[in-house]
N, C-alpha and C. Protein backbone atom coordinates (compact mmCIF):
# COMPACT_ATOMS: atom_id res chain seq x y z
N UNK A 1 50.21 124.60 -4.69
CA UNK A 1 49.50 123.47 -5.26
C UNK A 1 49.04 122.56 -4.12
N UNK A 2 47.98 121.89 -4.45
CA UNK A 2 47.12 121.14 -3.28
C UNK A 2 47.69 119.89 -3.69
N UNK A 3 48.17 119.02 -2.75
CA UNK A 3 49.13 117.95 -3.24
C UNK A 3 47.96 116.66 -3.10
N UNK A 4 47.18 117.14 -2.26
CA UNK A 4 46.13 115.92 -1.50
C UNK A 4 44.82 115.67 -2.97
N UNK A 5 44.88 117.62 -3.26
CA UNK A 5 43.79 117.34 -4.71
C UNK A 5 44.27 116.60 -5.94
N UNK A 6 45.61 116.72 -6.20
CA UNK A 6 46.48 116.87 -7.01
C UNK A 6 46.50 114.95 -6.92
N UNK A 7 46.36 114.63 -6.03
CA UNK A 7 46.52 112.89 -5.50
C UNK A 7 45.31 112.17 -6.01
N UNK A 8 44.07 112.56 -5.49
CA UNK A 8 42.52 112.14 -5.51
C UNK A 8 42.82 112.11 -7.48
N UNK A 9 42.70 113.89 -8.51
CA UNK A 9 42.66 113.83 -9.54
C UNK A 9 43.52 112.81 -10.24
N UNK A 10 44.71 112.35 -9.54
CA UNK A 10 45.86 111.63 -10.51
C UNK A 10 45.05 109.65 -10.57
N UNK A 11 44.39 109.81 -9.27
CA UNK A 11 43.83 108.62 -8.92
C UNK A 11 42.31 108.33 -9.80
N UNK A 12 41.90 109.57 -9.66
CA UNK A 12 40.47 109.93 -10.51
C UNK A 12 40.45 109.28 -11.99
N UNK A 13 41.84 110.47 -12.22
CA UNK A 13 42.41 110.51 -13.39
C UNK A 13 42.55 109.14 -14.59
N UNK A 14 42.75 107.45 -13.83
CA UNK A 14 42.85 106.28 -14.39
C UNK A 14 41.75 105.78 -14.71
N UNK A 15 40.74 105.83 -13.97
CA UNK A 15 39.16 105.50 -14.45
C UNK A 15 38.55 106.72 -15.75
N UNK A 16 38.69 107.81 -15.56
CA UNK A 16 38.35 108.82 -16.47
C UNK A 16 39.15 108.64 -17.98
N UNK A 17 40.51 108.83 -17.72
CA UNK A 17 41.17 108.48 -18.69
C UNK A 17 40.88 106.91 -19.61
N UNK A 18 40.44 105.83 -18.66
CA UNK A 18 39.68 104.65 -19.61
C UNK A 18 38.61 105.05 -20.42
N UNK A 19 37.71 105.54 -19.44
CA UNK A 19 36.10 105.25 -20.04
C UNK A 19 36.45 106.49 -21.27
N UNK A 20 37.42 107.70 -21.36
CA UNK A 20 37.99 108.16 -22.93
C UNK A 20 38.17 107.22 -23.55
N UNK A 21 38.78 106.55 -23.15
CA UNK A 21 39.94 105.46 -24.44
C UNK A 21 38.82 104.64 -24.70
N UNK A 22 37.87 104.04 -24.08
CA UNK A 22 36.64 103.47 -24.48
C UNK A 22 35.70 104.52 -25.22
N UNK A 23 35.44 105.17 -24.81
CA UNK A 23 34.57 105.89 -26.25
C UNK A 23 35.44 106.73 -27.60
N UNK A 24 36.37 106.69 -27.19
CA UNK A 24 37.24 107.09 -28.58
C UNK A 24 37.78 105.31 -29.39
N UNK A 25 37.45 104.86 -28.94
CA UNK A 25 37.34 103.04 -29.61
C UNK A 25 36.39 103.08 -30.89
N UNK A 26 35.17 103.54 -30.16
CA UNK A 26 34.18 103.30 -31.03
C UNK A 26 33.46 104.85 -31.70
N UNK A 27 34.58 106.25 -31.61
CA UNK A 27 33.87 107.13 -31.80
C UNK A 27 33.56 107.79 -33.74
N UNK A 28 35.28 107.00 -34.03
CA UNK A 28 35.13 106.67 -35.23
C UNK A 28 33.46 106.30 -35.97
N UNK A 29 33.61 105.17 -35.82
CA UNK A 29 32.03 104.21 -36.40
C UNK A 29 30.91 105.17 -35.48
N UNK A 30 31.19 105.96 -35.13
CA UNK A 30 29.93 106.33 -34.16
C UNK A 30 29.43 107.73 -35.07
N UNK A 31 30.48 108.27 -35.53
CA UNK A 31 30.29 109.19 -36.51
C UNK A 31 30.36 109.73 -38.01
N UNK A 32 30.77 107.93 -38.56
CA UNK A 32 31.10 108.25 -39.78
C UNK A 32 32.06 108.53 -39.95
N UNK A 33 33.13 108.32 -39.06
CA UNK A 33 34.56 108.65 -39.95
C UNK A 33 34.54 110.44 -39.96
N UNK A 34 34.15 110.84 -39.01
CA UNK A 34 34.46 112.65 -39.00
C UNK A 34 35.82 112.62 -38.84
N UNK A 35 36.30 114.18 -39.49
CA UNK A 35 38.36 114.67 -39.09
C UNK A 35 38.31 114.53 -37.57
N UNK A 36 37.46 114.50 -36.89
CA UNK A 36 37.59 114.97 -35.38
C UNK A 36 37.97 113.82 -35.10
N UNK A 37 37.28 112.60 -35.42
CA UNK A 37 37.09 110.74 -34.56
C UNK A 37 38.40 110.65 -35.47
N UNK A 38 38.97 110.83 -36.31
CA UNK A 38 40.21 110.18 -36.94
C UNK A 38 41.04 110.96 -36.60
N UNK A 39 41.36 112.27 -35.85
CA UNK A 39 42.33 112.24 -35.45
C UNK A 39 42.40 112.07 -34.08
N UNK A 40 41.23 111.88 -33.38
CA UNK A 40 41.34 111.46 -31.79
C UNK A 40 40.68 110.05 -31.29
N UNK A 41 40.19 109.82 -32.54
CA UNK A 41 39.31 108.29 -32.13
C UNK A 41 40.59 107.05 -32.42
N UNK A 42 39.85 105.71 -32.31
CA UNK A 42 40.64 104.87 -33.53
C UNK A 42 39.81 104.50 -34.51
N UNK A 43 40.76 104.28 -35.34
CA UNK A 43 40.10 104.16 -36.89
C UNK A 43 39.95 102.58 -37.35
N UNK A 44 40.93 102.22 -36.47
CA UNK A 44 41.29 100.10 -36.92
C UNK A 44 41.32 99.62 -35.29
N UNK A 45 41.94 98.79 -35.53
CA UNK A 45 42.16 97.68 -34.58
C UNK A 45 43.56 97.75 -34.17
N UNK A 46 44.55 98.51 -34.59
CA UNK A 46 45.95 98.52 -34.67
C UNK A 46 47.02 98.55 -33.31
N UNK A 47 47.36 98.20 -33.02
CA UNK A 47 48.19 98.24 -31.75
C UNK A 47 48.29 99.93 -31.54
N UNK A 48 49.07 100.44 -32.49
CA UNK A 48 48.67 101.91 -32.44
C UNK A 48 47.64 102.81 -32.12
N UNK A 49 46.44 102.43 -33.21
CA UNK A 49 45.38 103.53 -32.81
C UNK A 49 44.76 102.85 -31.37
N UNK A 50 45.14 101.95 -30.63
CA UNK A 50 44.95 101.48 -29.25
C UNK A 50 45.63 102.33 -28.05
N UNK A 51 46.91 102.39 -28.92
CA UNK A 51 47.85 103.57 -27.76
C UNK A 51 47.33 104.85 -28.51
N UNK A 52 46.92 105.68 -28.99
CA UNK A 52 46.32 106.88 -29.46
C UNK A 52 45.19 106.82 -28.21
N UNK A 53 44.41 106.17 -28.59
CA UNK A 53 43.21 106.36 -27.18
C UNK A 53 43.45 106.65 -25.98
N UNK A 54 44.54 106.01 -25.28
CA UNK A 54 44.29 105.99 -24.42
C UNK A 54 45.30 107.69 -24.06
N UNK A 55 46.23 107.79 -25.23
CA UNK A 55 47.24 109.17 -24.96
C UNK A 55 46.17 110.39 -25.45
N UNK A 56 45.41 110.35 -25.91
CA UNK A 56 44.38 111.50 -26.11
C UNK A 56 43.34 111.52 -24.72
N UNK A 57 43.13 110.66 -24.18
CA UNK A 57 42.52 110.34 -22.66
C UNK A 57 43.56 111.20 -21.70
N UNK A 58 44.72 111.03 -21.74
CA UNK A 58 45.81 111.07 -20.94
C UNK A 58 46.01 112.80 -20.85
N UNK A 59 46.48 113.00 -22.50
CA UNK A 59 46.66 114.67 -22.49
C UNK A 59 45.58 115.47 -21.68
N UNK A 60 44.06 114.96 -22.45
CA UNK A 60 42.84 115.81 -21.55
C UNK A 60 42.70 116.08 -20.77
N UNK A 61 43.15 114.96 -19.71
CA UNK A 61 42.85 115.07 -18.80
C UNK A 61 44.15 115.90 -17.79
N UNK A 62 45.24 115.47 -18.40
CA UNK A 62 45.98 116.10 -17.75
C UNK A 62 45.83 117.69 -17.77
N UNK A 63 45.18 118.23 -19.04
CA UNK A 63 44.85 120.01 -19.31
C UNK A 63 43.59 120.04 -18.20
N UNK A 64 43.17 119.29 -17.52
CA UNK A 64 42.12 119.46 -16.68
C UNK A 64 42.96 119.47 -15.21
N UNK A 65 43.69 119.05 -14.99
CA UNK A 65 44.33 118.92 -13.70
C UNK A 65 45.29 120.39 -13.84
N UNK A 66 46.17 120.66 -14.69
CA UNK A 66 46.40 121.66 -14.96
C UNK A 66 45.65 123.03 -14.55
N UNK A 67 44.36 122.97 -14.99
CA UNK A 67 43.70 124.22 -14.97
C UNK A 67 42.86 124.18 -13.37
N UNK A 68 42.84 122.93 -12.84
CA UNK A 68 42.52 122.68 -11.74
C UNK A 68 43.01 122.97 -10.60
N UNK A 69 44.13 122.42 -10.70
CA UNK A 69 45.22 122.47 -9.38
C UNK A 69 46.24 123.19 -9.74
N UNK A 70 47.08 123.96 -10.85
CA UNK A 70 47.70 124.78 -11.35
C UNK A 70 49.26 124.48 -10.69
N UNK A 71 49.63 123.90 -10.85
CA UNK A 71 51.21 122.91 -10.56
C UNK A 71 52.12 123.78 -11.02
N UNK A 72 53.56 123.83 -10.41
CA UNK A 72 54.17 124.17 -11.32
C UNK A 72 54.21 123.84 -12.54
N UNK A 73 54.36 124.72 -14.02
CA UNK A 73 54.33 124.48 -15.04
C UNK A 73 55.22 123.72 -15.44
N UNK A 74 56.12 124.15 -15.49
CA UNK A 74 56.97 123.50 -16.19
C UNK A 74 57.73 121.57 -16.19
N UNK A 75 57.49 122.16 -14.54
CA UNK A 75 58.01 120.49 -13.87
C UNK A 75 56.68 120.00 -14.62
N UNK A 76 55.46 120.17 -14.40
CA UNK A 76 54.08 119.83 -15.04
C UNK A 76 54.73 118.80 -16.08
N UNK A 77 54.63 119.90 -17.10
CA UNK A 77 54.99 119.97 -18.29
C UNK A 77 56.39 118.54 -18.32
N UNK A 78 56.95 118.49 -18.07
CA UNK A 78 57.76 117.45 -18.18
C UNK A 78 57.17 116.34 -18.01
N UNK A 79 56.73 116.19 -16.13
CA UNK A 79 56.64 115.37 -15.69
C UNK A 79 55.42 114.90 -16.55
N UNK A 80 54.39 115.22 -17.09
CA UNK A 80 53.62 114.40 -17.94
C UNK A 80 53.89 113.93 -19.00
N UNK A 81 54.86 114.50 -19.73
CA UNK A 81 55.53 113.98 -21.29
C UNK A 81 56.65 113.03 -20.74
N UNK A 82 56.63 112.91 -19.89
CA UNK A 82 57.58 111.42 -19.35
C UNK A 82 56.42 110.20 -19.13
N UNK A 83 55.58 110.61 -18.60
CA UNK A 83 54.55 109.52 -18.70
C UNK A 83 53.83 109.30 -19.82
N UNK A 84 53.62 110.36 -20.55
CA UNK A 84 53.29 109.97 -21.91
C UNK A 84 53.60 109.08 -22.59
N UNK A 85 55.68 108.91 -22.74
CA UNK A 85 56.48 108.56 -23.56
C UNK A 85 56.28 106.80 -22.94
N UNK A 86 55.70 107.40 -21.56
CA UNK A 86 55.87 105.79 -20.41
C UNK A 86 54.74 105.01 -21.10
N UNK A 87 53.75 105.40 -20.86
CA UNK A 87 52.00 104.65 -22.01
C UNK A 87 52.49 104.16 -22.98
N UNK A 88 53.16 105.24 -23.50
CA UNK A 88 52.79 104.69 -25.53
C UNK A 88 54.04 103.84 -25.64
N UNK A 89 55.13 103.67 -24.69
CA UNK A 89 56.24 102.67 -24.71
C UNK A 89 55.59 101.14 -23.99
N UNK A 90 54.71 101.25 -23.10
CA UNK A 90 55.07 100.18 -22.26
C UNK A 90 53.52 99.11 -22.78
N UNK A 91 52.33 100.06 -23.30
CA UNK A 91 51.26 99.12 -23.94
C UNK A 91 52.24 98.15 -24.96
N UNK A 92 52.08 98.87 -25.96
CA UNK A 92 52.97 97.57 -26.98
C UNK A 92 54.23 96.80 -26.53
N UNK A 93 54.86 97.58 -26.30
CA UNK A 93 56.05 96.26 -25.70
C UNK A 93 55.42 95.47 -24.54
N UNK A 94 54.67 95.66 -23.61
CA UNK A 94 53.69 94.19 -23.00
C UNK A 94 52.92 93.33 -23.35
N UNK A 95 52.28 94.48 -24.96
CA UNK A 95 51.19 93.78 -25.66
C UNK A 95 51.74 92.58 -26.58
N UNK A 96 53.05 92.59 -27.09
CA UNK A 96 54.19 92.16 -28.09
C UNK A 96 55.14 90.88 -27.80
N UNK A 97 55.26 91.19 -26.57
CA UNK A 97 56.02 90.52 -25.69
C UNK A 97 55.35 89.29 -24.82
N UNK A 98 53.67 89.61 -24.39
CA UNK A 98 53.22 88.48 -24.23
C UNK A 98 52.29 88.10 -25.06
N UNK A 99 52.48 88.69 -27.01
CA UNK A 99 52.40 87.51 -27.99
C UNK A 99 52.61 86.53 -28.31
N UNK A 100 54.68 86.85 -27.64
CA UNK A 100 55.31 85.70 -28.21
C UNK A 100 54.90 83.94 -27.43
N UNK A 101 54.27 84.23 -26.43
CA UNK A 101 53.73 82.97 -25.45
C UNK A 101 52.28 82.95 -25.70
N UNK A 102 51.62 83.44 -26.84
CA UNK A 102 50.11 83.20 -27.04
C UNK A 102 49.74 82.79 -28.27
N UNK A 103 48.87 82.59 -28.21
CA UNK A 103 48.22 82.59 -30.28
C UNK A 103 47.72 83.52 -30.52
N UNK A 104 47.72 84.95 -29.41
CA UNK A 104 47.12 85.88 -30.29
C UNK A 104 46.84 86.57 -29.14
N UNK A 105 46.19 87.94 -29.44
CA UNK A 105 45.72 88.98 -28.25
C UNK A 105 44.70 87.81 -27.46
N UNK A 106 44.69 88.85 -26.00
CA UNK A 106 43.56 88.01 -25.35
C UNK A 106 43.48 89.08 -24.68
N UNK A 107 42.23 89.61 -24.72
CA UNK A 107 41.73 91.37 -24.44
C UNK A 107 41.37 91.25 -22.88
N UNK A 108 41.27 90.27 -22.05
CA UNK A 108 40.98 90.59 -20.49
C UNK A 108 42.75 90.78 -20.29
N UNK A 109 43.55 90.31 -20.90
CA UNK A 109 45.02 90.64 -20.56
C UNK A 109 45.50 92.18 -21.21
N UNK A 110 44.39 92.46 -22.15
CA UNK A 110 44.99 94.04 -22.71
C UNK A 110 44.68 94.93 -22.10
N UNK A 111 43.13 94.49 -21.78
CA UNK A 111 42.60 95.87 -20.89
C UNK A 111 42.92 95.88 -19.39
N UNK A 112 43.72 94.99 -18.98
CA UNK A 112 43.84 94.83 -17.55
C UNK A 112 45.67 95.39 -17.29
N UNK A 113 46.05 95.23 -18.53
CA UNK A 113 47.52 96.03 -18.99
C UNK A 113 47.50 97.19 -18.75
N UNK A 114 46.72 97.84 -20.09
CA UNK A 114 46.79 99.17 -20.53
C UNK A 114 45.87 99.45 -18.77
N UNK A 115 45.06 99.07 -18.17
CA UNK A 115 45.08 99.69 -16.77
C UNK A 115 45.85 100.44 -15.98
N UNK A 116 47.06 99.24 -16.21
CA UNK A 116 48.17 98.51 -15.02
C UNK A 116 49.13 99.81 -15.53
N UNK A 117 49.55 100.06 -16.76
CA UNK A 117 50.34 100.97 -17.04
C UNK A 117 49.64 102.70 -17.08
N UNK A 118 48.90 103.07 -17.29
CA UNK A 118 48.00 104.29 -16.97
C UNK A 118 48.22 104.42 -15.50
N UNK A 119 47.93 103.52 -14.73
CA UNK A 119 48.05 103.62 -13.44
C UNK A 119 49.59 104.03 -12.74
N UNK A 120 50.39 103.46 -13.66
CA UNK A 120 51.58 103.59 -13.61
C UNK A 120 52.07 104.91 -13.80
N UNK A 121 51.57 105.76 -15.54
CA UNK A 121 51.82 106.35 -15.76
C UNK A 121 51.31 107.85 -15.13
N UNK A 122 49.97 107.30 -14.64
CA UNK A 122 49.58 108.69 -13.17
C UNK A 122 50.73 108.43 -12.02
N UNK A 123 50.89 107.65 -11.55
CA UNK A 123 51.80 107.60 -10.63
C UNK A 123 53.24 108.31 -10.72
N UNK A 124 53.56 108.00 -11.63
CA UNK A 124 55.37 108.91 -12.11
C UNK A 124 54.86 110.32 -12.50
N UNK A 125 53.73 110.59 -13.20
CA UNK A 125 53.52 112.32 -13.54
C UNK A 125 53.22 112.58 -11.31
N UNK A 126 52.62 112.50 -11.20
CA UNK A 126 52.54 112.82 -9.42
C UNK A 126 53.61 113.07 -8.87
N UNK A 127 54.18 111.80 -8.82
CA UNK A 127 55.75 111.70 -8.03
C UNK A 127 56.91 112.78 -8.41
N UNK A 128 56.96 112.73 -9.49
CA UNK A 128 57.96 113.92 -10.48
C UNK A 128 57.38 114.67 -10.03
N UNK A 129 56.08 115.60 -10.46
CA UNK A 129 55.52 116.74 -10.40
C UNK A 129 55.93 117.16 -8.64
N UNK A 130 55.80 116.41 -7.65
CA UNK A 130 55.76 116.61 -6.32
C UNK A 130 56.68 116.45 -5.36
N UNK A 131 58.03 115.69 -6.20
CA UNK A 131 59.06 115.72 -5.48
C UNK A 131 59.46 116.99 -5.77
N UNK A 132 60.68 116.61 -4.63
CA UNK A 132 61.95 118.18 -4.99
C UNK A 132 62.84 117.58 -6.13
N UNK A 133 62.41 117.78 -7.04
CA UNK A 133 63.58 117.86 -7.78
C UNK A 133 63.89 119.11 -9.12
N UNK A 134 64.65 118.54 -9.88
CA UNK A 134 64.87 120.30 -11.15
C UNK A 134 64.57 119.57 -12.28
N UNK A 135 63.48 119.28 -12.22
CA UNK A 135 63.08 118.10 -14.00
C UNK A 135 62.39 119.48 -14.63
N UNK A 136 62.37 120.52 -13.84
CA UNK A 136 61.89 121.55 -14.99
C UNK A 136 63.19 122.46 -15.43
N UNK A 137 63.89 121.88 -15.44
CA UNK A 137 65.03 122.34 -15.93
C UNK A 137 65.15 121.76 -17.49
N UNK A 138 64.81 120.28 -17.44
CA UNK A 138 64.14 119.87 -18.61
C UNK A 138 63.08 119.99 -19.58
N UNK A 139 62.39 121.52 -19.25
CA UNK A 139 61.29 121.45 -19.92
C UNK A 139 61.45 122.16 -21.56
N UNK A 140 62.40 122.61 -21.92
CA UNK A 140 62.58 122.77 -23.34
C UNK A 140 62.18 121.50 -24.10
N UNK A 141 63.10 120.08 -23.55
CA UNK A 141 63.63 118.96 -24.45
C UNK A 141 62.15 118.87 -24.18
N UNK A 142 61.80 118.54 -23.39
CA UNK A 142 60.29 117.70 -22.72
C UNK A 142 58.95 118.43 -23.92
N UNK A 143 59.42 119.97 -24.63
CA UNK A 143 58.47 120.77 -25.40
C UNK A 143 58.26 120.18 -26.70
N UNK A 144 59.96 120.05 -26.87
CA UNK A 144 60.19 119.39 -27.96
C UNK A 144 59.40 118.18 -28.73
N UNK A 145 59.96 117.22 -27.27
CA UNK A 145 59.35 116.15 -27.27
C UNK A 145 57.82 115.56 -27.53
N UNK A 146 56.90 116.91 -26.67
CA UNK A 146 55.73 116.63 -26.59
C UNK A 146 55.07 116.74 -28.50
N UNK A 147 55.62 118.14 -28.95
CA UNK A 147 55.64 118.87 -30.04
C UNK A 147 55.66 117.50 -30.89
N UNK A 148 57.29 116.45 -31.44
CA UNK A 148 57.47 115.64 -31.90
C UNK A 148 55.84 114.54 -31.80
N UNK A 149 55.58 114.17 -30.26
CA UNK A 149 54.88 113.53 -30.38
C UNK A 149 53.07 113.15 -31.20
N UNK A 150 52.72 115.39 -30.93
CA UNK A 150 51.34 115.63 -31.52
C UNK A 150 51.54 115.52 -33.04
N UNK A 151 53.15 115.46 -33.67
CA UNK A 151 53.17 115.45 -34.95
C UNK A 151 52.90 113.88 -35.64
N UNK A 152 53.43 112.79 -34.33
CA UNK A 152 53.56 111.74 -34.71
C UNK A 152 51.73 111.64 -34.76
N UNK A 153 51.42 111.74 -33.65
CA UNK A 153 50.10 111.58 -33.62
C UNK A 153 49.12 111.97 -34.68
N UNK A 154 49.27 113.11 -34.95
CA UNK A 154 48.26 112.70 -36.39
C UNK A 154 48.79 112.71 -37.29
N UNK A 155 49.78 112.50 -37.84
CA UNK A 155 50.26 111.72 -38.96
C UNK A 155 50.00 110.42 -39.50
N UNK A 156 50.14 109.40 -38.27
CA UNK A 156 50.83 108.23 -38.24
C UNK A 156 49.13 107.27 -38.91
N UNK A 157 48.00 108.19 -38.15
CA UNK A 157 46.94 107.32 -38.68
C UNK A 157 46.68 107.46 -39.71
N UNK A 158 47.16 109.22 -40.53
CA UNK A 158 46.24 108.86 -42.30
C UNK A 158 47.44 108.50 -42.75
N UNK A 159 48.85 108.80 -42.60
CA UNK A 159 49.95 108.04 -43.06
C UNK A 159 51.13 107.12 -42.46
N UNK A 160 50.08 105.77 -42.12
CA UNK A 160 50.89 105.04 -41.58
C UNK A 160 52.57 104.44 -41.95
N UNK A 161 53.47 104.31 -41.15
CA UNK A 161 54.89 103.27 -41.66
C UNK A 161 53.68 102.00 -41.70
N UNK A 162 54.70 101.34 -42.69
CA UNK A 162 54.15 99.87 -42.94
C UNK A 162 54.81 99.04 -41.97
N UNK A 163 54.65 98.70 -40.59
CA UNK A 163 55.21 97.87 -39.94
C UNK A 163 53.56 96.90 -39.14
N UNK A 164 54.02 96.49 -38.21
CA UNK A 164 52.76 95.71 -37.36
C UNK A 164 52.28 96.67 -36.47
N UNK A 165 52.65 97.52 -36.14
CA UNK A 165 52.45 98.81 -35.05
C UNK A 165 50.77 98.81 -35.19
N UNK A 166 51.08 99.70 -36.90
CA UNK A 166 50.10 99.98 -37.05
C UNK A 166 49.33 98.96 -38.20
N UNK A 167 49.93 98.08 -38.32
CA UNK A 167 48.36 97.17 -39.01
C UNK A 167 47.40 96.58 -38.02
N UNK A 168 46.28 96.40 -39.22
CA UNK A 168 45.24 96.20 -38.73
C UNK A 168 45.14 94.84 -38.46
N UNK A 169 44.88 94.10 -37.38
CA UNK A 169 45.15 92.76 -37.59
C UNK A 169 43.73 91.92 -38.34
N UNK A 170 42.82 92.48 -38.30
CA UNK A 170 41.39 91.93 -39.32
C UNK A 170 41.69 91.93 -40.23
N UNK A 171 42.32 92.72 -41.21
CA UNK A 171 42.43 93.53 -42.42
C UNK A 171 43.19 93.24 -43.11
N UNK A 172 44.56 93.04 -41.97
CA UNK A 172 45.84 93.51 -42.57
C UNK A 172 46.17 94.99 -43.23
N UNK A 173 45.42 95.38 -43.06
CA UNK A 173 45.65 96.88 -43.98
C UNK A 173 46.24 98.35 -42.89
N UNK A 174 46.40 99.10 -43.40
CA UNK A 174 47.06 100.04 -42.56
C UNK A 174 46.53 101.10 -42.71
N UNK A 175 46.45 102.37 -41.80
CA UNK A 175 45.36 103.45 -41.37
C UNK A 175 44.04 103.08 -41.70
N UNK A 176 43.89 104.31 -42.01
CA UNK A 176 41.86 104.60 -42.06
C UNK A 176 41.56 102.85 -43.60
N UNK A 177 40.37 102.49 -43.15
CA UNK A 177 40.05 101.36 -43.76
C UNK A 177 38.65 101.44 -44.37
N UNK A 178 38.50 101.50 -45.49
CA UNK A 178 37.39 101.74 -46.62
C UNK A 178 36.01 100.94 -45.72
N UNK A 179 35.16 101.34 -45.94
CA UNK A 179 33.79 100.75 -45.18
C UNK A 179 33.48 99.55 -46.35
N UNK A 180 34.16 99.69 -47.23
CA UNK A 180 33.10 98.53 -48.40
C UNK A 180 34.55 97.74 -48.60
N UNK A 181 35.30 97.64 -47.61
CA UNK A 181 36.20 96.15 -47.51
C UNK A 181 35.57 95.31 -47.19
N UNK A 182 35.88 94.06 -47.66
CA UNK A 182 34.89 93.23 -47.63
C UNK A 182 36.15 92.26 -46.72
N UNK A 183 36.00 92.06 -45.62
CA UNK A 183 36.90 91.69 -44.13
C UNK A 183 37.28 90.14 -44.44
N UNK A 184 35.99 89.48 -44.66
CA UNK A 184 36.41 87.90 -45.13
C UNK A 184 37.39 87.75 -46.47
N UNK A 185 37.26 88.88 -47.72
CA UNK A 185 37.90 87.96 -48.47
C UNK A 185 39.29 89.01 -48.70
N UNK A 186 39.49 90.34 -47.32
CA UNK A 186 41.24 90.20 -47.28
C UNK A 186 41.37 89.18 -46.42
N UNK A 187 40.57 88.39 -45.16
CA UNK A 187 41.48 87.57 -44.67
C UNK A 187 41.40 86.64 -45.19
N UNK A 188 40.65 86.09 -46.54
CA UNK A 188 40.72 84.56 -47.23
C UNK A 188 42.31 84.82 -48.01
N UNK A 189 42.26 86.10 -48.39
CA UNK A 189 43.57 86.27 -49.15
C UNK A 189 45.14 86.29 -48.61
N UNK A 190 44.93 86.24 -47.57
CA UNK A 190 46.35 86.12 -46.68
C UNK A 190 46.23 84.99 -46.60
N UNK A 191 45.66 83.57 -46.89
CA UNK A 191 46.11 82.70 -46.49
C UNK A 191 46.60 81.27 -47.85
């Protein structure tokens, strides 16, 4: 494995992996609500289908580095479902956490987050993948894991838990959201 290519792609990898998570934002509305944009686009505004974007950015690209630079598998294979678990843990608990000191999202602090942690999360798939160590010794649990996760993943948007994860904060409503909601009078009604 080319450790120097393997460096450039992981670095590549954070800008590419955005400008995904930016057109899977809007790929939903871009197509009408196709099976394809709802299970890889977002569908709301939800803290969730926010971390969906950017982990469907993440997988792709990682099957591109894969077929690119051809890594060991297995350590691979781990070492990216550790960063996976790292994204979709560390957006919301930063996003959540510096709620409690705001009145509300403030999107030059989200998108400059979800950066900060992508960046992060190329960094630990690299490092793992390239140290000496036996994390592919872990790659059953890590199969498991990934497995668990593609289940959560499209589940979670046509059948959301009712928590804040995944509501919509316009809406209030949870998963996919009818086009003939009428936005002003669910939010006249929450109040």
């Amino acid at each position: 494995m080319n450790k120097r290519l393997f460096k450039i792609l992981e670095i590549a990898g954070i800008l590419v992996i955005y400008l995904i998570a930016v057109l899977l934002h809007f790929v939903y509305d871009l197509t009408n609500g196709s099976v394809l944009a709802i299970l890889f686009g977002s569908v709301n505004e939800s803290v969730w289908e926010h971390i969906k974007i950017f982990c469907v950015g993440f997988v792709f690209w990682a099957i591109i580095e894969l077929l690119i630079i051809k890594p060991p598998f297995k350590k691979y294979v781990v070492a990216k479902t550790i960063s996976l678990y790292f994204l979709s843990l560390c957006i919301p608990a930063f996003f959540y956490a510096y709620n409690l000191f705001t009145s509300g999202p403030v999107l030059i602090l989200d998108i400059l987050s979800s950066l900060a942690f992508l960046a992060l999360a190329q960094y630990i798939s690299y490092k793992l993948t390239v140290n000496e160590n036996s994390i592919a010794d872990y790659f059953c649990v890590a199969l498991m894991l990934l497995m668990l996760y593609f289940v959560m993943f499209f589940s979670f948007t046509v059948f959301p838990p009712k928590v804040d994860l995944f509501k919509d904060p316009l809406t209030g409503m949870y998963g996919i959201i009818d086009d003939d909601i009428d936005i002003g009078a669910v939010f006249l009604d929450k109040s």
